[in-house]
N, C-alpha and C. Protein backbone atom coordinates (compact mmCIF):
# COMPACT_ATOMS: atom_id res chain seq x y z
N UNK A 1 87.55 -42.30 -77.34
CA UNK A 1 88.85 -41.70 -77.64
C UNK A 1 89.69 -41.85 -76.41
N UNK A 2 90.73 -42.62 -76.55
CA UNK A 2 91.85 -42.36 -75.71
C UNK A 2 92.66 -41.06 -75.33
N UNK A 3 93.02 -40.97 -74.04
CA UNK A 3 94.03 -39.90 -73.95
C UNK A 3 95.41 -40.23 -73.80
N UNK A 4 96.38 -39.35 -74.70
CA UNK A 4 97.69 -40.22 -74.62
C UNK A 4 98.42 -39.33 -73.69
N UNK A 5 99.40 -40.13 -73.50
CA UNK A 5 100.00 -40.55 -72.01
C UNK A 5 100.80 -38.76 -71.99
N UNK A 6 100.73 -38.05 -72.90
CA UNK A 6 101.02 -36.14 -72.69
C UNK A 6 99.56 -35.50 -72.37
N UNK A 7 99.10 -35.98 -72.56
CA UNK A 7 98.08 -35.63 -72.05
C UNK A 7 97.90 -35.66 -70.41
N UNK A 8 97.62 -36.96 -70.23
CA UNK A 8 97.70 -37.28 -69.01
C UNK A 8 98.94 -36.81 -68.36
N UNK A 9 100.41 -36.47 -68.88
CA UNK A 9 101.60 -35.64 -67.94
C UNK A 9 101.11 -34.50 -68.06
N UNK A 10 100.40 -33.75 -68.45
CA UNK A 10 100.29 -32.11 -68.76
C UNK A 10 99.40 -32.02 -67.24
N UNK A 11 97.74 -32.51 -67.65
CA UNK A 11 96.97 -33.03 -66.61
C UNK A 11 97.78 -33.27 -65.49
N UNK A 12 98.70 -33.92 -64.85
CA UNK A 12 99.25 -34.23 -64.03
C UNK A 12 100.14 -33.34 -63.41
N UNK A 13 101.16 -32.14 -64.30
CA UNK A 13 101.61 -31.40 -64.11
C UNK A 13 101.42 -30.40 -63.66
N UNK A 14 100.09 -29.85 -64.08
CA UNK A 14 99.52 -28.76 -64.14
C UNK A 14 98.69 -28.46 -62.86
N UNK A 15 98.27 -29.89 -62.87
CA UNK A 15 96.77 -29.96 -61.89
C UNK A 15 95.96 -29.08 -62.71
N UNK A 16 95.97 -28.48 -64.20
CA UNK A 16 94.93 -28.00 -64.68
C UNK A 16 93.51 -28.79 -65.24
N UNK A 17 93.04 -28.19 -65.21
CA UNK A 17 91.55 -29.08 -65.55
C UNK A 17 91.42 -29.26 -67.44
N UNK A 18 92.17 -28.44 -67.94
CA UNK A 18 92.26 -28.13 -69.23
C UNK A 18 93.22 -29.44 -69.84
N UNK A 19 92.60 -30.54 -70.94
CA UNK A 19 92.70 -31.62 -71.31
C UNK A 19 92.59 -31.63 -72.67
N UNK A 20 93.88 -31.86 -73.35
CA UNK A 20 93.59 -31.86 -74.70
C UNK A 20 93.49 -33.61 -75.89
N UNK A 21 92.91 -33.12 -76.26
CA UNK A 21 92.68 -34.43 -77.44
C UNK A 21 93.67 -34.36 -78.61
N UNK A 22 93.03 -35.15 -79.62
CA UNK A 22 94.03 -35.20 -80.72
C UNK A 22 93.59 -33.69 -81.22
N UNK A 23 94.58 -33.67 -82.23
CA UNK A 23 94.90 -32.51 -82.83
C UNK A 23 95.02 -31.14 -81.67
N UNK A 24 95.12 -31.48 -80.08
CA UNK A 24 95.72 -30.12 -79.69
C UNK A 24 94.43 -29.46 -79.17
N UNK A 25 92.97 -29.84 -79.24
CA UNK A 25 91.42 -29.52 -78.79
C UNK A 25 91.86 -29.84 -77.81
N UNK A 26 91.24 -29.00 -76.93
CA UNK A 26 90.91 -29.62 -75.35
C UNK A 26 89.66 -29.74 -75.13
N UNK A 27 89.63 -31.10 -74.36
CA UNK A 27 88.71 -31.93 -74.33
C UNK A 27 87.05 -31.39 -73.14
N UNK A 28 87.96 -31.03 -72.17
CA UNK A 28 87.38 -30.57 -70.79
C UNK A 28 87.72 -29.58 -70.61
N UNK A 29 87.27 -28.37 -70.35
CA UNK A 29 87.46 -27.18 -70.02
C UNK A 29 87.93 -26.97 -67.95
N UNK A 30 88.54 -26.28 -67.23
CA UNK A 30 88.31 -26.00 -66.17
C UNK A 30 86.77 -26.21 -65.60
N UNK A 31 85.96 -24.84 -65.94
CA UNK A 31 84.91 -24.89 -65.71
C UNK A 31 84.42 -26.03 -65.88
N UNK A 32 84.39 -27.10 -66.59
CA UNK A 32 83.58 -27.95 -66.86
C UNK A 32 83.87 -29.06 -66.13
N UNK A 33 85.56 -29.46 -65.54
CA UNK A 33 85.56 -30.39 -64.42
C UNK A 33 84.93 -30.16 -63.48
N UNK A 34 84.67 -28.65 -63.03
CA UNK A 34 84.83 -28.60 -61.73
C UNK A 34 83.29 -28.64 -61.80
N UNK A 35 82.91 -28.47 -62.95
CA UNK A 35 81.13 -28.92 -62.67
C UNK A 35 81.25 -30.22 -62.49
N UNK A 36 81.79 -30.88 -62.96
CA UNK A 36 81.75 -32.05 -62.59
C UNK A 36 82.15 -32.68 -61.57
N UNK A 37 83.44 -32.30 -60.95
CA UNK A 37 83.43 -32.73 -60.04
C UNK A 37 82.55 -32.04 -58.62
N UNK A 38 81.81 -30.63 -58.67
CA UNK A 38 81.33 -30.27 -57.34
C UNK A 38 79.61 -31.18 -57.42
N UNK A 39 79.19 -31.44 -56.48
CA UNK A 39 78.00 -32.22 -56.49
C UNK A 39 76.84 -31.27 -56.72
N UNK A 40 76.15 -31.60 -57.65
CA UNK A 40 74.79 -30.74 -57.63
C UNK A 40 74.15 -30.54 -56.50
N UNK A 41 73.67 -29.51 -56.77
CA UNK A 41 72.71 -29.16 -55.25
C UNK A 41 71.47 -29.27 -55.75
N UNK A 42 70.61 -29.28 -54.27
CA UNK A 42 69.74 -29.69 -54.51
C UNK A 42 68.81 -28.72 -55.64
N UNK A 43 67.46 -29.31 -55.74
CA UNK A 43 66.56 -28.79 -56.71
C UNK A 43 65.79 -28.19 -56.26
N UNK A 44 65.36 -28.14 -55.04
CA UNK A 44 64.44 -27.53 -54.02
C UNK A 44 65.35 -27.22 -52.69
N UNK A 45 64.72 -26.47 -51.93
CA UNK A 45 64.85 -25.73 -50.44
C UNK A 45 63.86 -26.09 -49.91
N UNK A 46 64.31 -26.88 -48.67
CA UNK A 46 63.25 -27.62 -47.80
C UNK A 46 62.92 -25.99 -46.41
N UNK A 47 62.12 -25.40 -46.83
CA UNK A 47 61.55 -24.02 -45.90
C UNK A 47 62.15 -24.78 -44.13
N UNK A 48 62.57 -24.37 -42.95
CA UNK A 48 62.70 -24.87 -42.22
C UNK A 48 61.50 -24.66 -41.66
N UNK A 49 61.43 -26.00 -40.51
CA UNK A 49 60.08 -25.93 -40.00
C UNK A 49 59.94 -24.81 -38.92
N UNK A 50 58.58 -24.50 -39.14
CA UNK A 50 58.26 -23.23 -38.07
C UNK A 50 57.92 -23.93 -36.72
N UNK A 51 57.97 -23.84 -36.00
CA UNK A 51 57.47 -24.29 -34.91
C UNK A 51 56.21 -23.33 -34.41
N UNK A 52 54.83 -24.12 -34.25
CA UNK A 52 53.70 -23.72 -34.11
C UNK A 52 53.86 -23.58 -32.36
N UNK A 53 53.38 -22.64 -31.89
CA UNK A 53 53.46 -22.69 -30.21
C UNK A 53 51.82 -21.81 -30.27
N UNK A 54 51.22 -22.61 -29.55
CA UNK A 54 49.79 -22.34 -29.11
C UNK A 54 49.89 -21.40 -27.66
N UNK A 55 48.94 -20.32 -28.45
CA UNK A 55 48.94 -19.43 -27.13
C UNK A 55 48.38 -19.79 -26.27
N UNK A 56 48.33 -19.37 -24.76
CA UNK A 56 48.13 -19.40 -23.90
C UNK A 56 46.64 -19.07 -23.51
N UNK A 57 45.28 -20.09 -23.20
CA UNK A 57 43.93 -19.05 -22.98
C UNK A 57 44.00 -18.05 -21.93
N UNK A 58 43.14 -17.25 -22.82
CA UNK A 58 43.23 -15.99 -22.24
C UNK A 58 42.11 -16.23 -21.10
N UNK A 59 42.72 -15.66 -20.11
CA UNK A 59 41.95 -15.71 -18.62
C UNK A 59 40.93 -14.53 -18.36
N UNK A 60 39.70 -15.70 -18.25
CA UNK A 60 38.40 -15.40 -18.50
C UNK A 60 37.85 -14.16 -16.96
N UNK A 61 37.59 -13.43 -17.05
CA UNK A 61 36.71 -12.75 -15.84
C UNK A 61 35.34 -12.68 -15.28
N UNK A 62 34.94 -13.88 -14.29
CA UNK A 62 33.73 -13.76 -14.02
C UNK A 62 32.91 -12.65 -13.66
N UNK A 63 31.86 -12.74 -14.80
CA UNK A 63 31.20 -11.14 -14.70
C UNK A 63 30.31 -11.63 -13.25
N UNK A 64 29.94 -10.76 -12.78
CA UNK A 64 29.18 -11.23 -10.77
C UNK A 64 27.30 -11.03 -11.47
N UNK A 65 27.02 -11.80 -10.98
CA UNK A 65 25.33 -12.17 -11.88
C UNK A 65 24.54 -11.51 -10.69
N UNK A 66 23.98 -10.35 -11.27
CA UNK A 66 23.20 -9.28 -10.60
C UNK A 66 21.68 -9.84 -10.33
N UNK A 67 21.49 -9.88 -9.50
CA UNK A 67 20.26 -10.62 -8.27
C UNK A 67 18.70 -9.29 -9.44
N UNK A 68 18.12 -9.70 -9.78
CA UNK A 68 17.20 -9.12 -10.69
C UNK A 68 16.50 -7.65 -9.26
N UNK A 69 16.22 -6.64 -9.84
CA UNK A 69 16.21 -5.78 -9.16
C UNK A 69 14.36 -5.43 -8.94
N UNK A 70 14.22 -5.46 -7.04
CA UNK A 70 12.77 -6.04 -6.79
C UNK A 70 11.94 -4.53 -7.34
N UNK A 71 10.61 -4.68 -7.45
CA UNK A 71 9.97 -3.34 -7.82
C UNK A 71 9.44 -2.97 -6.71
N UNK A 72 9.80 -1.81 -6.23
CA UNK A 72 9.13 -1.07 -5.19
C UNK A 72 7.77 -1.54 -4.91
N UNK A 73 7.13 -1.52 -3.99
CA UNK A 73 6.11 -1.63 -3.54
C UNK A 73 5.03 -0.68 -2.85
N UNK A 74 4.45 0.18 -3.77
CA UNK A 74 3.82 1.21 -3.53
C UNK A 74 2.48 1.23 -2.82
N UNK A 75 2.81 1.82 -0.93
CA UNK A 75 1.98 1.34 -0.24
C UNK A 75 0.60 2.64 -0.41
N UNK A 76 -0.71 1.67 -0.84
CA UNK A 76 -1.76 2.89 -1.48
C UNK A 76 -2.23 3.74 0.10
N UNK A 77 -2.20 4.74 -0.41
CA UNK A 77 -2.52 5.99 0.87
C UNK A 77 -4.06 6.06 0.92
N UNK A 78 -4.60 6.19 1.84
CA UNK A 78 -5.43 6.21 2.37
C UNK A 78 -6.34 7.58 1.87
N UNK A 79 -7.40 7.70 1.18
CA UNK A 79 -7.98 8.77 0.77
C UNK A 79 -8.88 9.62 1.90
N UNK A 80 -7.97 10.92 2.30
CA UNK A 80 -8.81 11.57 3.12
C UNK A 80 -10.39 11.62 3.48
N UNK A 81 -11.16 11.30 4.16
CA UNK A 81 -12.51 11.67 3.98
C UNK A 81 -13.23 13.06 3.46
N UNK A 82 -14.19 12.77 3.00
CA UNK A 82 -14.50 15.06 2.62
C UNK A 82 -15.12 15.81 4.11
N UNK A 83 -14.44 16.99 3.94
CA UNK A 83 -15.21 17.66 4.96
C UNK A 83 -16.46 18.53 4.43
N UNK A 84 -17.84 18.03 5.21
CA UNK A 84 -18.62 18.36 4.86
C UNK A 84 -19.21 19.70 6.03
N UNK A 85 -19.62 20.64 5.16
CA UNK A 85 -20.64 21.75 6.58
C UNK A 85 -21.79 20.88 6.83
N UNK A 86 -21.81 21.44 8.00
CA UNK A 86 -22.83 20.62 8.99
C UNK A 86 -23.96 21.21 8.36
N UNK A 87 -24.50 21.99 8.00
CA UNK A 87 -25.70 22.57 7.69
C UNK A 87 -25.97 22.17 6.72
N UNK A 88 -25.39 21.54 5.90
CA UNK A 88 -25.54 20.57 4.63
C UNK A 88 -26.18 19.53 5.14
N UNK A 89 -26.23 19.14 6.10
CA UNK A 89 -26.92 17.92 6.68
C UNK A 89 -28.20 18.49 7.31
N UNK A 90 -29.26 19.40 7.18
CA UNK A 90 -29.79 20.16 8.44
C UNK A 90 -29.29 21.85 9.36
N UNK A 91 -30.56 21.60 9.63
CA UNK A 91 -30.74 22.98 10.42
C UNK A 91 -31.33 24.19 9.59
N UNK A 92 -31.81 25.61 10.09
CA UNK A 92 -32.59 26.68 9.71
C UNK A 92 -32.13 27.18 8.18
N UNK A 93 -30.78 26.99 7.94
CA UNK A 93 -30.32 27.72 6.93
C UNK A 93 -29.49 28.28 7.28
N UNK A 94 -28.69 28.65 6.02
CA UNK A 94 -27.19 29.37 6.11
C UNK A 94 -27.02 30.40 5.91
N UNK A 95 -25.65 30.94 5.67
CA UNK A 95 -25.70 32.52 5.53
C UNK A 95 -24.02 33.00 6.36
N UNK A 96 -23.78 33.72 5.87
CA UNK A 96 -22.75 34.55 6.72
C UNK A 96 -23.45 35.33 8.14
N UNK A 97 -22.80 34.89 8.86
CA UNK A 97 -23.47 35.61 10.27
C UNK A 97 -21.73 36.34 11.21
N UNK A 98 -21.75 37.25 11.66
CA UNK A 98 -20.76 37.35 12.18
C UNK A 98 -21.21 37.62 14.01
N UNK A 99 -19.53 36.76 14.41
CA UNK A 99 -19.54 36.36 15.99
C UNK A 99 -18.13 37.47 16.85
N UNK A 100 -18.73 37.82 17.58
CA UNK A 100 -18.11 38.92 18.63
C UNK A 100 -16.91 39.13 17.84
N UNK A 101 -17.64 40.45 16.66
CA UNK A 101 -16.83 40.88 15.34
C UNK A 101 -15.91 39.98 14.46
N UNK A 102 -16.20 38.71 14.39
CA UNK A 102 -15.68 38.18 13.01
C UNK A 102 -17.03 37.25 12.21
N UNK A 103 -16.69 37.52 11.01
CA UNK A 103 -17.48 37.04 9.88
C UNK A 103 -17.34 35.37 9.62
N UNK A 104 -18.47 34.35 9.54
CA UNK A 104 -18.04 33.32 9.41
C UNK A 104 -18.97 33.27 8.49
N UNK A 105 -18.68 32.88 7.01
CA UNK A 105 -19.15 32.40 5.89
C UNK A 105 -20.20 31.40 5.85
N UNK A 106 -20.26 30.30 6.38
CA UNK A 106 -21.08 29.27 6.21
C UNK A 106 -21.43 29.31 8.02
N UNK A 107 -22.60 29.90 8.29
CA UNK A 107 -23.26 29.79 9.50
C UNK A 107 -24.63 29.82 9.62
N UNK A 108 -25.72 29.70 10.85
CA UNK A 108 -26.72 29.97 10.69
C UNK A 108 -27.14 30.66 12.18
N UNK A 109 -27.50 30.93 12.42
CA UNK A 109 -28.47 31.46 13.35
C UNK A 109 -29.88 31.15 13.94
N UNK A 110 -30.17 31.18 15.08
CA UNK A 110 -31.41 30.47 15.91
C UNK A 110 -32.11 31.69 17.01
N UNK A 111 -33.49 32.44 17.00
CA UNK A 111 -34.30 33.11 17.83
C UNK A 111 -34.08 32.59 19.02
N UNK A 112 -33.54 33.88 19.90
CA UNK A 112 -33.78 33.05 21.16
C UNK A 112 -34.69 34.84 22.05
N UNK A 113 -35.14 34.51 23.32
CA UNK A 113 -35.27 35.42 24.03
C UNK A 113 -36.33 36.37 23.19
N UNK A 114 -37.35 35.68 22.60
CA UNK A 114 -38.85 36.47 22.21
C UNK A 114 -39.65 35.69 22.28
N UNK A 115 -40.71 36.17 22.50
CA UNK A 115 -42.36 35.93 23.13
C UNK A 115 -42.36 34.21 21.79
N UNK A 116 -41.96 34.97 20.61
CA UNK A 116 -42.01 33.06 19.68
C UNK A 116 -41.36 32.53 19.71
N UNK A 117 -40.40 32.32 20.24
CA UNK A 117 -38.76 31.79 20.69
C UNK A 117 -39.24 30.63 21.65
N UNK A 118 -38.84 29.32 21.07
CA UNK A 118 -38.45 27.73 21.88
C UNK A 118 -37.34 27.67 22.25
N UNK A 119 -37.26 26.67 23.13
CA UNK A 119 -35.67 26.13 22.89
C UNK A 119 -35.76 25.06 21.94
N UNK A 120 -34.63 25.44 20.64
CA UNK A 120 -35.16 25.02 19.14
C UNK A 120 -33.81 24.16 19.87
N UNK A 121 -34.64 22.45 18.85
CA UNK A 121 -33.45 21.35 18.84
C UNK A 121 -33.67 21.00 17.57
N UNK A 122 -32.20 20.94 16.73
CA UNK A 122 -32.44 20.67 15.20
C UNK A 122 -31.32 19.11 15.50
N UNK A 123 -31.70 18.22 14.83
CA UNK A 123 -30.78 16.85 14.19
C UNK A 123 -29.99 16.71 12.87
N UNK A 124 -29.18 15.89 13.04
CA UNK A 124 -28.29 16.18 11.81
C UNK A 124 -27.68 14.82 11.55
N UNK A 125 -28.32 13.98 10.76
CA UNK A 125 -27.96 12.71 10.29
C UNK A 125 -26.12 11.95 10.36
N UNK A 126 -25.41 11.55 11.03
CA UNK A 126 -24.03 11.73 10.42
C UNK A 126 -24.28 10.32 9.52
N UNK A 127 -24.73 9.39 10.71
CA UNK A 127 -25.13 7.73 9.88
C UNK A 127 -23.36 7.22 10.22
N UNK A 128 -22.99 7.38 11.49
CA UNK A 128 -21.92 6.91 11.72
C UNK A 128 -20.38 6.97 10.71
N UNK A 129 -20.10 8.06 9.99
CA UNK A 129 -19.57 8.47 8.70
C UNK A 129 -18.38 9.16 8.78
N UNK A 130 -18.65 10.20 10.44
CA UNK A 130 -17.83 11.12 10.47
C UNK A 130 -16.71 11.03 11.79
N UNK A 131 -16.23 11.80 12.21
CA UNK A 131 -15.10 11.08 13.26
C UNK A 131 -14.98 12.88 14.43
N UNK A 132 -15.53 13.93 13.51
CA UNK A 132 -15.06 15.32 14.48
C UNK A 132 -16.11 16.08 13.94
N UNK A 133 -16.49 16.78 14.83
CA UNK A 133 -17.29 18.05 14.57
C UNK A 133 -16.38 19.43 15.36
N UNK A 134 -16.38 20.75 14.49
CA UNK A 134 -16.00 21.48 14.85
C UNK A 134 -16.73 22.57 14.38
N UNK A 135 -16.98 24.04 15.16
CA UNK A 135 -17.64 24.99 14.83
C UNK A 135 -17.03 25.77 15.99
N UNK A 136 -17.52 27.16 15.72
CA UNK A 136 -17.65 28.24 16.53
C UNK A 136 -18.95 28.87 17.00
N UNK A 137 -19.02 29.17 18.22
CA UNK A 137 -20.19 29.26 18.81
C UNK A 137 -20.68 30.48 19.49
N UNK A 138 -21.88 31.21 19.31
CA UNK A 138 -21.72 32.48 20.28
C UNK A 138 -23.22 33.64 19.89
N UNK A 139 -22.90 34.32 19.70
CA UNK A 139 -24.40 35.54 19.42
C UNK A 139 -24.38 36.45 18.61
N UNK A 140 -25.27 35.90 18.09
CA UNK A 140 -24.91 36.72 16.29
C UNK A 140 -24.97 38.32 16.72
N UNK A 141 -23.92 38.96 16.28
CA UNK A 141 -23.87 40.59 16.80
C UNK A 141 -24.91 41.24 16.00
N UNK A 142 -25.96 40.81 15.15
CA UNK A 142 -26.77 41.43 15.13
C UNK A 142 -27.84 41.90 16.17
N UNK A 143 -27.80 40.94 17.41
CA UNK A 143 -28.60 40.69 18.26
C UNK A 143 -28.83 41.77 18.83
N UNK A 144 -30.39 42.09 19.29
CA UNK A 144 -31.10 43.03 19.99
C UNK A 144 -30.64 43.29 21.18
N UNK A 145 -30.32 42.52 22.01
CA UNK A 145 -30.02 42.43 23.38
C UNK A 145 -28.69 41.81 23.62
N UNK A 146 -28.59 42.97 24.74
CA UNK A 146 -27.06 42.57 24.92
C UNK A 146 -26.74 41.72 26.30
N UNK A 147 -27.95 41.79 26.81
CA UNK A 147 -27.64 40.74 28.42
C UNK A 147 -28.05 39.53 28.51
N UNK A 148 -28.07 38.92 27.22
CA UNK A 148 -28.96 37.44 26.98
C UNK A 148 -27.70 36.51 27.13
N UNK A 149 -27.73 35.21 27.80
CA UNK A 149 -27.02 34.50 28.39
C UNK A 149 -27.51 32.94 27.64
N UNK A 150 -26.76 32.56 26.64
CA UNK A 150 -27.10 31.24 26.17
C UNK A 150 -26.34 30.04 26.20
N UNK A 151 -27.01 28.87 25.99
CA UNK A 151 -26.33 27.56 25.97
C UNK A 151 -26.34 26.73 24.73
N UNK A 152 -25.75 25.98 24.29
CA UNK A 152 -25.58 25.17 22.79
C UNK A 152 -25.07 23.59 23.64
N UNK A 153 -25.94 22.71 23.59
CA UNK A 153 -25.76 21.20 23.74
C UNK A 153 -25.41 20.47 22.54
N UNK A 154 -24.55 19.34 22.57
CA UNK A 154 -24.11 18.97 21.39
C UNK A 154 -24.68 17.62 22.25
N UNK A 155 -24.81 16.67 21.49
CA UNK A 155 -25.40 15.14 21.87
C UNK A 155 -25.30 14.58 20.65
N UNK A 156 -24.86 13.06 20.86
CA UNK A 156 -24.97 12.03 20.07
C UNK A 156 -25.56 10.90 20.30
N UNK A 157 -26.32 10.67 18.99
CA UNK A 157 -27.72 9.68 19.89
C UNK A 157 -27.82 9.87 20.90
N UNK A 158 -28.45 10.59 21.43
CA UNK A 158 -29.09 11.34 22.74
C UNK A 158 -28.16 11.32 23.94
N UNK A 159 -26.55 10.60 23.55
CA UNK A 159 -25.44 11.33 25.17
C UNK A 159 -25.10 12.37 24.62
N UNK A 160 -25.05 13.22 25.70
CA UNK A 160 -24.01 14.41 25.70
C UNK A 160 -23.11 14.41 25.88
N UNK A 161 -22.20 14.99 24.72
CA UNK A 161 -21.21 15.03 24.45
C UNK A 161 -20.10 16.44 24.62
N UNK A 162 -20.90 16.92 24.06
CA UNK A 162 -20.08 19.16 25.21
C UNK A 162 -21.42 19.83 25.17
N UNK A 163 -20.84 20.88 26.30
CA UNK A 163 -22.24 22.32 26.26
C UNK A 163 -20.95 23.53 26.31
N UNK A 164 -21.41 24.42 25.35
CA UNK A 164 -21.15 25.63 25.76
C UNK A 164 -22.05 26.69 26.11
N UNK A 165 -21.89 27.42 26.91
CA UNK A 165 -22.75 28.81 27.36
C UNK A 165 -21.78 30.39 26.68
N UNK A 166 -22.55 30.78 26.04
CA UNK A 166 -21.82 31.98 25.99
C UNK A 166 -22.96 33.15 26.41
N UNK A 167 -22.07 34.77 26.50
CA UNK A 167 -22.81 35.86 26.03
C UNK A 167 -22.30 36.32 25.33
N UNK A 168 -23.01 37.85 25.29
CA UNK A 168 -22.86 38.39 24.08
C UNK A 168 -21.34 38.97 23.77
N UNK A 169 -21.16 39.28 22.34
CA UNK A 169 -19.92 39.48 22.31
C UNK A 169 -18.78 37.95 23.03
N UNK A 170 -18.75 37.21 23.28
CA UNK A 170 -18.34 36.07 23.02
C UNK A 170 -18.18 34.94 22.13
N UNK A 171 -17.12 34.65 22.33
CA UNK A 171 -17.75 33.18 21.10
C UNK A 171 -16.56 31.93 21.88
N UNK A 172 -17.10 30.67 21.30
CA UNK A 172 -16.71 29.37 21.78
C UNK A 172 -16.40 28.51 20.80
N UNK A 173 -15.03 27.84 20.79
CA UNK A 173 -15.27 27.07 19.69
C UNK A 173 -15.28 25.14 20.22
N UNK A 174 -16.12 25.03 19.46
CA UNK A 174 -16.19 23.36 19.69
C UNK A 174 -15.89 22.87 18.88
N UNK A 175 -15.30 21.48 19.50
CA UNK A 175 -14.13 20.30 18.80
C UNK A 175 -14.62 19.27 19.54
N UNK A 176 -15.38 18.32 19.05
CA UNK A 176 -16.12 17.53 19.54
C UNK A 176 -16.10 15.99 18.58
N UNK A 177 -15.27 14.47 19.68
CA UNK A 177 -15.34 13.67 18.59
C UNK A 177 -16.90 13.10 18.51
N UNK A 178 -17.10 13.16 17.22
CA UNK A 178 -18.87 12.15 16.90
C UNK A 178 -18.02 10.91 16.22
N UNK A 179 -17.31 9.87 16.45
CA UNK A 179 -17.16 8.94 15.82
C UNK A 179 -17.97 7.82 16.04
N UNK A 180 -18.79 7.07 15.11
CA UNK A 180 -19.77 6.36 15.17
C UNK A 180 -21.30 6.63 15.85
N UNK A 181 -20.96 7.98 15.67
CA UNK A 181 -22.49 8.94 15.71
C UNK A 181 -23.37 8.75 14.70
N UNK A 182 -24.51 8.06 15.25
CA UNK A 182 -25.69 8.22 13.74
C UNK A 182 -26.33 9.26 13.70
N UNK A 183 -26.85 10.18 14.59
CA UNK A 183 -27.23 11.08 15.17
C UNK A 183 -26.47 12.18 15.93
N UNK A 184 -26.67 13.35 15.35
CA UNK A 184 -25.94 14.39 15.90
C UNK A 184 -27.07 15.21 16.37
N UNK A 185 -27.29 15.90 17.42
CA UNK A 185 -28.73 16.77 17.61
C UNK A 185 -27.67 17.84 18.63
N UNK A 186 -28.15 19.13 18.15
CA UNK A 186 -27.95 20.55 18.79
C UNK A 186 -28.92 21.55 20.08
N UNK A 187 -28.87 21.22 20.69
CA UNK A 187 -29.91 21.81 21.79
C UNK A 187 -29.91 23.19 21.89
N UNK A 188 -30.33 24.26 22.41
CA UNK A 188 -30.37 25.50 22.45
C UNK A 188 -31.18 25.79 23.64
N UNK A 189 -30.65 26.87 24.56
CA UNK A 189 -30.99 26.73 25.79
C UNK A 189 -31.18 28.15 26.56
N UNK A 190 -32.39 28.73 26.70
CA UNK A 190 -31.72 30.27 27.16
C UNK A 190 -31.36 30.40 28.66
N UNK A 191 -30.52 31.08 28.90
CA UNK A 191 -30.12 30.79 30.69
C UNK A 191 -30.92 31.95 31.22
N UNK A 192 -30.80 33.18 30.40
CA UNK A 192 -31.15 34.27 30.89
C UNK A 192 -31.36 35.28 29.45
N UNK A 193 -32.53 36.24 29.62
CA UNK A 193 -32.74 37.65 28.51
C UNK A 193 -32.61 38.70 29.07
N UNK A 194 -32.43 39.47 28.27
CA UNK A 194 -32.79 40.84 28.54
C UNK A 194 -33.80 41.82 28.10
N UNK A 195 -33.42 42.89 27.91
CA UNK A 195 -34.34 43.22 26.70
C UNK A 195 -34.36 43.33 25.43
N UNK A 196 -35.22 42.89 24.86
CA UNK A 196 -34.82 42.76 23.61
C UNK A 196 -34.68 41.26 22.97
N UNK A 197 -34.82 41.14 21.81
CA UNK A 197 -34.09 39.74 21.74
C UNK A 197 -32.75 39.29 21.39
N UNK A 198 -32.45 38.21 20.88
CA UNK A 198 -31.18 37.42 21.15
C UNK A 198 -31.01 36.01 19.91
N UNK A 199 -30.10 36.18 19.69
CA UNK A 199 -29.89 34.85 18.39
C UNK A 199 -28.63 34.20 18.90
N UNK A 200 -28.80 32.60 18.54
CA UNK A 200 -27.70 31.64 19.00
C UNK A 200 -27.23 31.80 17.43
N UNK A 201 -25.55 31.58 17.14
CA UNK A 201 -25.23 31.82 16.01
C UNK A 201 -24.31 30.51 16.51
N UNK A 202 -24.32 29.46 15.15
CA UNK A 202 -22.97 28.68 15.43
C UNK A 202 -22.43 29.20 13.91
N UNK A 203 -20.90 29.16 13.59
CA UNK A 203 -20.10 29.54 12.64
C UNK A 203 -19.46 28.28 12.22
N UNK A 204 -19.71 28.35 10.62
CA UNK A 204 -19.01 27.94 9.93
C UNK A 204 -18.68 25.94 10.48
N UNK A 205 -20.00 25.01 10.57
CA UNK A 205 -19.57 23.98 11.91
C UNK A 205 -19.34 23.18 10.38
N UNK A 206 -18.09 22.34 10.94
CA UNK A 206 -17.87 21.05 10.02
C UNK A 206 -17.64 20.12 10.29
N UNK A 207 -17.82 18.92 9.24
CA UNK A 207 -17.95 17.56 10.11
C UNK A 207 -16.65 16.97 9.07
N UNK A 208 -15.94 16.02 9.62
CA UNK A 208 -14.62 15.37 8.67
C UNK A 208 -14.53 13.97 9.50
């Protein structure tokens, strides 16, 4: 279909988009040029690009490498030796005897100053074992006589090693080393009697 030439002056006049045909129809609407003439858009939306930015590594902290921890070294102690009474090894027998008024539990006693009275020597095995002998020394206060004057020799394997002398109502204590003593021997010695008799008392002697 042609458009005649009022058409095209109206169109022209108007600058309207509104175009009529025969019989007075219009052909093109406004709306419908201007669809036509604006350009379609697109069909899609291109998302813009993101830009990826890589973080930064994270800065590491050297842990400090611990040297393994040494185990003590537990130095073994030395087990005391036992202290043994000497009379456990030898001699007359034991008993509580008491010395210029004190009581010593583990002691013995020896005749001295009567008509059956020796000078008694008793031995006492150590077998090289022990390192000290100690006791107390003196006259058993039971004793008959009070002016008796005695002596106590200590020897190892036959050297002498201490003497004490006491009297009555006295006492002595000995501390005597026997180290590598096989032999311990006790001498007994009267210096002097009186009347009456007389007992050597040692107290309570121990060996360690």
């Amino acid at each position: 279909m042609r458009m005649t030439r009022r058409a095209a002056a109206v169109l022209g006049m108007s600058g309207m988009l509104a175009v009529s045909g025969c019989g007075g129809a219009p052909l093109y609407s406004e709306q419908a040029v201007e669809t036509l003439s604006t350009p379609a858009s697109p069909s899609s939306t291109t998302a813009p690009a993101t830009s990826t930015t890589s973080s930064p590594p994270r800065a590491t902290t050297a842990q400090p490498t611990r040297s393994p921890t040494a185990t003590p070294t537990t130095t073994p102690t030395a087990t005391p030796k036992k202290t043994v009474a000497l009379d456990s090894l030898g001699g007359p027998g034991s008993g509580p005897i008491s010395i210029a008024g004190t009581r010593y539990p583990n002691s013995f006693a020896i005749s001295a100053c009567t008509i059956y009275s020796e000078q008694p020597t008793y031995a006492f095995p150590l077998k090289g074992r022990y390192q000290r002998l100690s006791a107390t020394v003196g006259q058993d206060d039971a004793s008959e006589s009070q002016q008796a004057v005695l002596r106590v020799t200590v020897k190892g394997d036959g050297r002498t090693l201490a003497s004490k002398t006491v009297r009555f109502g006295q006492r002595a204590e000995l501390a005597v080393a026997v180290s590598g003593v096989r032999t311990l021997t006790l001498v007994f010695t009267e210096i002097s009697c009186g009347s009456g008799g007389a007992a050597f008392a040692v107290g309570n002697g121990q060996l360690s």
